[in-house]
Protein backbone atom coordinates (compact mmCIF):
# COMPACT_ATOMS: atom_id res chain seq x y z
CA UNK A 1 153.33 95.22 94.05
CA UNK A 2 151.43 96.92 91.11
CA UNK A 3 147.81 98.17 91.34
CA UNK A 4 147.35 95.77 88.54
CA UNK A 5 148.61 92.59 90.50
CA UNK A 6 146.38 93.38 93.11
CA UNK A 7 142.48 93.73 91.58
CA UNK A 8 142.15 90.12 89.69
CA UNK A 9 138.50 89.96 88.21
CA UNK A 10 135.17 91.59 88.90
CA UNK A 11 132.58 89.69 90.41
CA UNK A 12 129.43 89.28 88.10
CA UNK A 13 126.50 87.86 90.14
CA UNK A 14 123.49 88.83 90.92
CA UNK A 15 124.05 90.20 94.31
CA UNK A 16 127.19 91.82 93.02
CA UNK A 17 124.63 93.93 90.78
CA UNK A 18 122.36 94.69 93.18
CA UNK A 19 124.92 96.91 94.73
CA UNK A 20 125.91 98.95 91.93
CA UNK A 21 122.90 101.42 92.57
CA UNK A 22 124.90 102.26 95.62
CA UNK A 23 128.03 102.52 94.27
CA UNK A 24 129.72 99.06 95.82
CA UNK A 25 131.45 97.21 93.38
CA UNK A 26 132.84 93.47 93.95
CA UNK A 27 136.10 92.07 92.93
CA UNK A 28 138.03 89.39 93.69
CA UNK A 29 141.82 90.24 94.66
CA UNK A 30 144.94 88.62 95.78
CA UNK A 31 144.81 86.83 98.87
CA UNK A 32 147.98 89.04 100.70
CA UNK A 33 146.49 92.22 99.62
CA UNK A 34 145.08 94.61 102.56
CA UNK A 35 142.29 96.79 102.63
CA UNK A 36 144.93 99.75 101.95
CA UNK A 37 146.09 98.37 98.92
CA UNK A 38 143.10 97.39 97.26
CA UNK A 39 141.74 101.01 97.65
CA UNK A 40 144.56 102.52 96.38
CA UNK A 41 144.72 100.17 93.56
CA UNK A 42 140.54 100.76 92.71
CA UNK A 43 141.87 104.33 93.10
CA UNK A 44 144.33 103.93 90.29
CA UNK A 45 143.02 101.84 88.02
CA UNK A 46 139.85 103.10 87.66
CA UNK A 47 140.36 106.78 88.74
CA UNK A 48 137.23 106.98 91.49
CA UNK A 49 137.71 108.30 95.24
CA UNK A 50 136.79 104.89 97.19
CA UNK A 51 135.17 105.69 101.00
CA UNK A 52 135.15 101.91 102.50
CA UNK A 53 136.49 98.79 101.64
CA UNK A 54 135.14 95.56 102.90
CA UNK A 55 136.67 91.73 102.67
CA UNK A 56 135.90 88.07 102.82
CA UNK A 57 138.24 85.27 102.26
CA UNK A 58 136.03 82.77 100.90
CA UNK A 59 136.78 79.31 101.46
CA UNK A 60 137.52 77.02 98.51
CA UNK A 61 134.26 74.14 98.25
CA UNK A 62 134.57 70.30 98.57
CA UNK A 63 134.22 68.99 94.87
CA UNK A 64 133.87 64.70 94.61
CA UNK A 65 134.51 62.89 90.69
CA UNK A 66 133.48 59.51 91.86
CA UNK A 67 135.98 58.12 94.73
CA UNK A 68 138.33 61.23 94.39
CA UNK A 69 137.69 64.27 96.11
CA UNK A 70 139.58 67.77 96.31
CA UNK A 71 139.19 71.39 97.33
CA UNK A 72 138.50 74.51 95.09
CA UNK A 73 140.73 77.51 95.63
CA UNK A 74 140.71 79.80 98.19
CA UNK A 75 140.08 83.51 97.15
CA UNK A 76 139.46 86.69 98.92
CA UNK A 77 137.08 89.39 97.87
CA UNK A 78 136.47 92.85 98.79
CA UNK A 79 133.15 94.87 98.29
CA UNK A 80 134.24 98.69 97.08
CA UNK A 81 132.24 101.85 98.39
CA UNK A 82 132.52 104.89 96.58
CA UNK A 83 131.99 108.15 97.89
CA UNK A 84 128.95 109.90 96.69
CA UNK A 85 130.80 112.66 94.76
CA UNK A 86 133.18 109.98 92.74
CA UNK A 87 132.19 109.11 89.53
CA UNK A 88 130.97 105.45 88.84
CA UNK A 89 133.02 102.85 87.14
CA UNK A 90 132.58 102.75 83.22
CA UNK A 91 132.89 98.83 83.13
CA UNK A 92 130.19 97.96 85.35
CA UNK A 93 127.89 100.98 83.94
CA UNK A 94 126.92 98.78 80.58
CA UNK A 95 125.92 95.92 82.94
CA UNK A 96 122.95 97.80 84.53
């Protein structure tokens, strides 16, 4: 599996921003991938040392169009730490 494959989006929300002062970044990232991989793919991709990596597999929502109903996807993200001597990630530094 390629670093690539692994990190799918960023997560751009509020709450996603607040944490960017500390150096926690939020994407969303295959559902199979494990901590391991995501912080060596974060380490590749962006070239930053990452201390922690958090996850949540968010469930998908109940959505109703009149009489039919269905569920949105599951996905799974994970909250990045990086350690306090890495440099920051250039995407998310315009967004501040």
């Amino acid at each position: 599996m390629f670093a690539e494959d692994i990190i799918i989006k960023p997560v751009l929300t509020e709450k996603a921003y607040d944490g960017i002062a500390d150096k926690k970044y939020t994407f969303i990232v295959k559902k199979d991938a494990n901590k391991t991989e995501i912080k060596l793919a974060v380490e590749k991709i962006f070239g930053v040392k990452v201390e922690s990596v958090n996850t949540v597999t968010c469930k998908g929502k109940l959505k109703r169009m009149g009489r039919n109903q269905g569920y949105t996807p599951d996905r799974k993200k994970a909250i990045v730490k990086l350690k306090a001597d890495s440099k920051t990630i250039e995407f998310f530094d315009s967004l501040t």
